[in-house]
Protein backbone atom coordinates (compact mmCIF):
# COMPACT_ATOMS: atom_id res chain seq x y z
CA UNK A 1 -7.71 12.69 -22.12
CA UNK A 2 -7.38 15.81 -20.15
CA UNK A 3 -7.18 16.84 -16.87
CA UNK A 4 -10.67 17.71 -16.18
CA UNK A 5 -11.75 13.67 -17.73
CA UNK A 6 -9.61 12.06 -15.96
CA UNK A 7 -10.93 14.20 -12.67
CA UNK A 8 -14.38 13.40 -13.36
CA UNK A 9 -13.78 9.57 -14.14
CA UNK A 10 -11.80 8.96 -11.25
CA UNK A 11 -14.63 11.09 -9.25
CA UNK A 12 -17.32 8.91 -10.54
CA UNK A 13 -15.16 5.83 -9.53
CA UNK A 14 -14.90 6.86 -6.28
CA UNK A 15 -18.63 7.44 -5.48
CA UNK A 16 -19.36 4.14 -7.34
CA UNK A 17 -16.98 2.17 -5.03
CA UNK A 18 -17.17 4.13 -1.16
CA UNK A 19 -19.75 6.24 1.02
CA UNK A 20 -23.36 5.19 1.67
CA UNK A 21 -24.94 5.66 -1.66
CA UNK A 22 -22.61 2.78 -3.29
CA UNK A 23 -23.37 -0.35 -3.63
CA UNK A 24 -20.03 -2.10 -2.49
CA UNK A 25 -18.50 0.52 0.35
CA UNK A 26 -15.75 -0.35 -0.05
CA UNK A 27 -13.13 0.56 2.72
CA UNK A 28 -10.21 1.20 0.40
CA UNK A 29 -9.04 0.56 -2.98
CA UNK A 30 -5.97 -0.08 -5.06
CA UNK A 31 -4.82 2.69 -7.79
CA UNK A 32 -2.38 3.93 -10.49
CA UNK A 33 -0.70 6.95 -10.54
CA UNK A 34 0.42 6.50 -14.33
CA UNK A 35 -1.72 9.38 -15.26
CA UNK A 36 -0.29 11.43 -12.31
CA UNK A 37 -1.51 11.65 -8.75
CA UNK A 38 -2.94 14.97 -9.18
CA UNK A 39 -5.35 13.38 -11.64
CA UNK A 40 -6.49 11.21 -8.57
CA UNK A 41 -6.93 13.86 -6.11
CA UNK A 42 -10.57 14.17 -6.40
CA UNK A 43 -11.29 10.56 -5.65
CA UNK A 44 -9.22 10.73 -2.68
CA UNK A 45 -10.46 14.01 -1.41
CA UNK A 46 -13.91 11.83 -1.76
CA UNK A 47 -12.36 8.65 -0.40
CA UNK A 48 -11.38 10.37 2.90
CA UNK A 49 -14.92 12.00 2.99
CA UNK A 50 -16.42 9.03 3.65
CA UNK A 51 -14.22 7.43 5.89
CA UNK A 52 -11.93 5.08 3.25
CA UNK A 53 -8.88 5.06 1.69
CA UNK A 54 -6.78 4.67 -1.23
CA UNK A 55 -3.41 2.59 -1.83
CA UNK A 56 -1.31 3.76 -4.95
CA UNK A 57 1.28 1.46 -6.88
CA UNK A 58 4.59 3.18 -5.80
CA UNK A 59 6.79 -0.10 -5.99
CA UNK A 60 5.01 -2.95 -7.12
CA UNK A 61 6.28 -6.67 -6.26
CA UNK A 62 6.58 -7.43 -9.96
CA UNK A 63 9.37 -7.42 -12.12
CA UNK A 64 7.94 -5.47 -14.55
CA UNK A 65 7.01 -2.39 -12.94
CA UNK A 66 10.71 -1.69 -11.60
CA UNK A 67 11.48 -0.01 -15.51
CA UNK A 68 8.97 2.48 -15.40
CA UNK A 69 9.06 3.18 -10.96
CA UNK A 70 12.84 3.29 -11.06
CA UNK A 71 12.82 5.87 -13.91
CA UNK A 72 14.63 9.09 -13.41
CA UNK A 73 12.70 11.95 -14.04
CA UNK A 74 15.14 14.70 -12.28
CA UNK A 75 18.52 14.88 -11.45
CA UNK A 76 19.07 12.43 -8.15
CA UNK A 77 14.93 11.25 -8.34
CA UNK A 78 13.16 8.64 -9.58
CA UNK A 79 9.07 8.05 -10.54
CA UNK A 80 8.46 6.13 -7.43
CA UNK A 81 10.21 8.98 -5.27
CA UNK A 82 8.35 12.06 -6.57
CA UNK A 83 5.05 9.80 -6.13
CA UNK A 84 6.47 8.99 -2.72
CA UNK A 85 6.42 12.76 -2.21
CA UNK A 86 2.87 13.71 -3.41
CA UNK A 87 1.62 11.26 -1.49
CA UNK A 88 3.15 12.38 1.68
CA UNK A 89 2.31 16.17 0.90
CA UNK A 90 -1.23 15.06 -0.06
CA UNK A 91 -1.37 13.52 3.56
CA UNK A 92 -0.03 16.44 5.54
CA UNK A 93 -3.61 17.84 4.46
CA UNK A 94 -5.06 16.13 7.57
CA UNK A 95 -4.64 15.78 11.54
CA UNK A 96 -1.11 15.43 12.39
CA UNK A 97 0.24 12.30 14.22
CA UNK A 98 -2.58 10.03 12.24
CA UNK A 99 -2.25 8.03 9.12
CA UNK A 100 -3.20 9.71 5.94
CA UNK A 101 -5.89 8.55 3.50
CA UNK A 102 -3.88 7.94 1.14
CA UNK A 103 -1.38 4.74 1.46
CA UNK A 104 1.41 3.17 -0.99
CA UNK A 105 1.52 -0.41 -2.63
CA UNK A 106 5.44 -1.67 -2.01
CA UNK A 107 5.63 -5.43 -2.34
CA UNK A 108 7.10 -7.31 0.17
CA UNK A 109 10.21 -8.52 -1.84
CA UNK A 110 11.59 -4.81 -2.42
CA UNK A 111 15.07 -4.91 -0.99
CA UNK A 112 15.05 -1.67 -0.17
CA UNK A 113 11.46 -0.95 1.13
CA UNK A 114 12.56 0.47 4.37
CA UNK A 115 13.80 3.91 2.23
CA UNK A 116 10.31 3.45 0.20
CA UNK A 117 8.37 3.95 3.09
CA UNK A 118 10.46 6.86 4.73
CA UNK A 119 9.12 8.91 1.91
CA UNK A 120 5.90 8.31 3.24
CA UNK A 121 5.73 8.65 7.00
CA UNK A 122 2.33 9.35 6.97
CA UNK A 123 1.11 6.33 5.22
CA UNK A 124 -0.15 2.94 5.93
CA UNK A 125 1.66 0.27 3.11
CA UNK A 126 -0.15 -2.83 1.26
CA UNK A 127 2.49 -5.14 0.68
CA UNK A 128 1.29 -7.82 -2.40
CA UNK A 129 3.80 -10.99 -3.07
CA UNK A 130 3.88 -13.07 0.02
CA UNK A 131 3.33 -16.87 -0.84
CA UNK A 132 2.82 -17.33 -4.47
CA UNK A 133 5.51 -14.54 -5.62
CA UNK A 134 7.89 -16.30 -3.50
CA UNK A 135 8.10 -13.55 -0.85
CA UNK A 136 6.98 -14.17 3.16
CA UNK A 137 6.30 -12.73 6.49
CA UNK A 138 10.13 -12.87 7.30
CA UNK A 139 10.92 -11.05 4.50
CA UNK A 140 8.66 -8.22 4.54
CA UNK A 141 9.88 -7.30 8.23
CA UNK A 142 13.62 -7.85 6.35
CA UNK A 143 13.00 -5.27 4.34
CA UNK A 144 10.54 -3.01 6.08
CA UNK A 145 12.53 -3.06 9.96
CA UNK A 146 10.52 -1.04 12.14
CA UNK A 147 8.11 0.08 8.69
CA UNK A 148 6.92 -3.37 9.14
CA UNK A 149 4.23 -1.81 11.97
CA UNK A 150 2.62 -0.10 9.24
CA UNK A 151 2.69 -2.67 6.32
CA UNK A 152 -0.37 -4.71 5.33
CA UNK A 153 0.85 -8.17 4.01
CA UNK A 154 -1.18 -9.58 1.11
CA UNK A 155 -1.03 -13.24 0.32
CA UNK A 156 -4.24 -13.65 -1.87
CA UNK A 157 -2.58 -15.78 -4.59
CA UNK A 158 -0.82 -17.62 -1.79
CA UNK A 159 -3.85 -18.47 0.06
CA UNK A 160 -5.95 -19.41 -3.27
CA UNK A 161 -3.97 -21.73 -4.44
CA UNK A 162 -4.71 -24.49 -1.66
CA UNK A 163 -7.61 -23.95 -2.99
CA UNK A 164 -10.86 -25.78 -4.02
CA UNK A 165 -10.88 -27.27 -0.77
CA UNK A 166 -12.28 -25.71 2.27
CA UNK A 167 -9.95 -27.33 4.84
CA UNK A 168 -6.74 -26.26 2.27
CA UNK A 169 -8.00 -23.00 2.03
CA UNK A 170 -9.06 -22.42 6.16
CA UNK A 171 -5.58 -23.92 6.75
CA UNK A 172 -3.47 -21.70 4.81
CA UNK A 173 -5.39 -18.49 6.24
CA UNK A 174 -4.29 -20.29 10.03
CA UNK A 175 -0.78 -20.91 8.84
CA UNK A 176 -0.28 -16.82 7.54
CA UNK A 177 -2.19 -15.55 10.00
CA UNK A 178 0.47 -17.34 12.73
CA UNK A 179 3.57 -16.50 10.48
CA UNK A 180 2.26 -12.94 10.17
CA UNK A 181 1.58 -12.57 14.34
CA UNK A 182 5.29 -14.14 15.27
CA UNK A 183 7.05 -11.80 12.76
CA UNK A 184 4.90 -8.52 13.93
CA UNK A 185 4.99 -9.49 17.82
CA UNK A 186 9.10 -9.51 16.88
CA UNK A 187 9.18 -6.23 15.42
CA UNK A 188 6.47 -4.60 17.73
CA UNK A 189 8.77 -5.33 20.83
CA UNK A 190 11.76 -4.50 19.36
CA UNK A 191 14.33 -1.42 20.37
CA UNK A 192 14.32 -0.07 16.72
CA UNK A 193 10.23 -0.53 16.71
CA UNK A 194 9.89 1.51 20.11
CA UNK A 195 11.84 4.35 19.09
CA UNK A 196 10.01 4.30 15.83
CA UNK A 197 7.19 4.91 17.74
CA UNK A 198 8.59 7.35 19.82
């Protein structure tokens, strides 16, 4: 496939998932950069357009993808840091102080997620394995620290599970949501947090 397919499929994606002429609008979506994030520029550009973003696999939860993200492709970097980087460059494109379009996937169980998300200061972070992966709230902050006031926590599998039943399933979306507002009303008041935001 060359650069110019992969441009145009990922460009088709994007108008087939976000703006007004699609029939989800969809406010973000998850991606992989395997092909390179250059190759996903377009559909971000387009993303962005239209008021939505995009989250790219940097450092997934599973123990699979460390291999291939902790691969070194230079002397002194690895796959997930030179994504890190392009993502954070690709950002810088818009209004300084805000949030970029473009955010990273880091699960909640990376030890070291607090470095992972320096590379990207300008980026919001969707953090998958809470719950069923074995990961939590407590966790996440762990490993995030003051990052934690920009990390999304996902607990989809987590939730599902007390599933069929209604009352299982309204239950366990009470029980995260609490466990997610005690660790972020921790973090959000804490000296590290307010110089963060400083």
């Amino acid at each position: 496939i060359d650069h110019q397919s992969q441009s145009f499929q990922h460009l088709a994606y994007a108008k087939a998932y976000f703006g007004p002429k699609s029939a989800y609008q969809f406010d973000a979506m998850t991606v992989s950069s395997y092909l390179g994030f250059g190759a996903l520029e377009d559909l971000c550009v387009y993303a962005a357009d239209n008021g939505a973003g995009v989250f790219s696999v940097v450092r997934s939860s599973n123990e699979e993808g460390a291999l291939i993200q902790n691969a070194q492709i230079a002397a002194n970097k690895k796959i997930y840091e030179h994504l890190g980087e392009q993502i954070t460059s690709f950002n810088e494109k818009y209004p300084d102080g805000q949030i970029g379009p473009v955010g990273a996937v880091i699960g909640a169980n990376i030890e070291d997620a607090r470095d992972v998300a320096a590379l990207m200061p300008r980026s919001a972070y969707l953090c998958p394995g809470i719950g069923f992966q074995g990961s939590s709230f407590q966790e996440l902050a762990d490993n995030f620290q003051e990052a934690t006031l920009r990390a999304l926590p996902a607990s989809s599998r987590g939730v599902l599970m007390k599933g069929p039943s209604i009352d299982g399933l309204a239950e366990e979306i009470k029980n995260s949501i609490a466990a997610s507002k005690a660790v972020y009303e921790t973090i959000s008041t804490s000296p590290v947090a307010k110089t963060a935001k400083m």
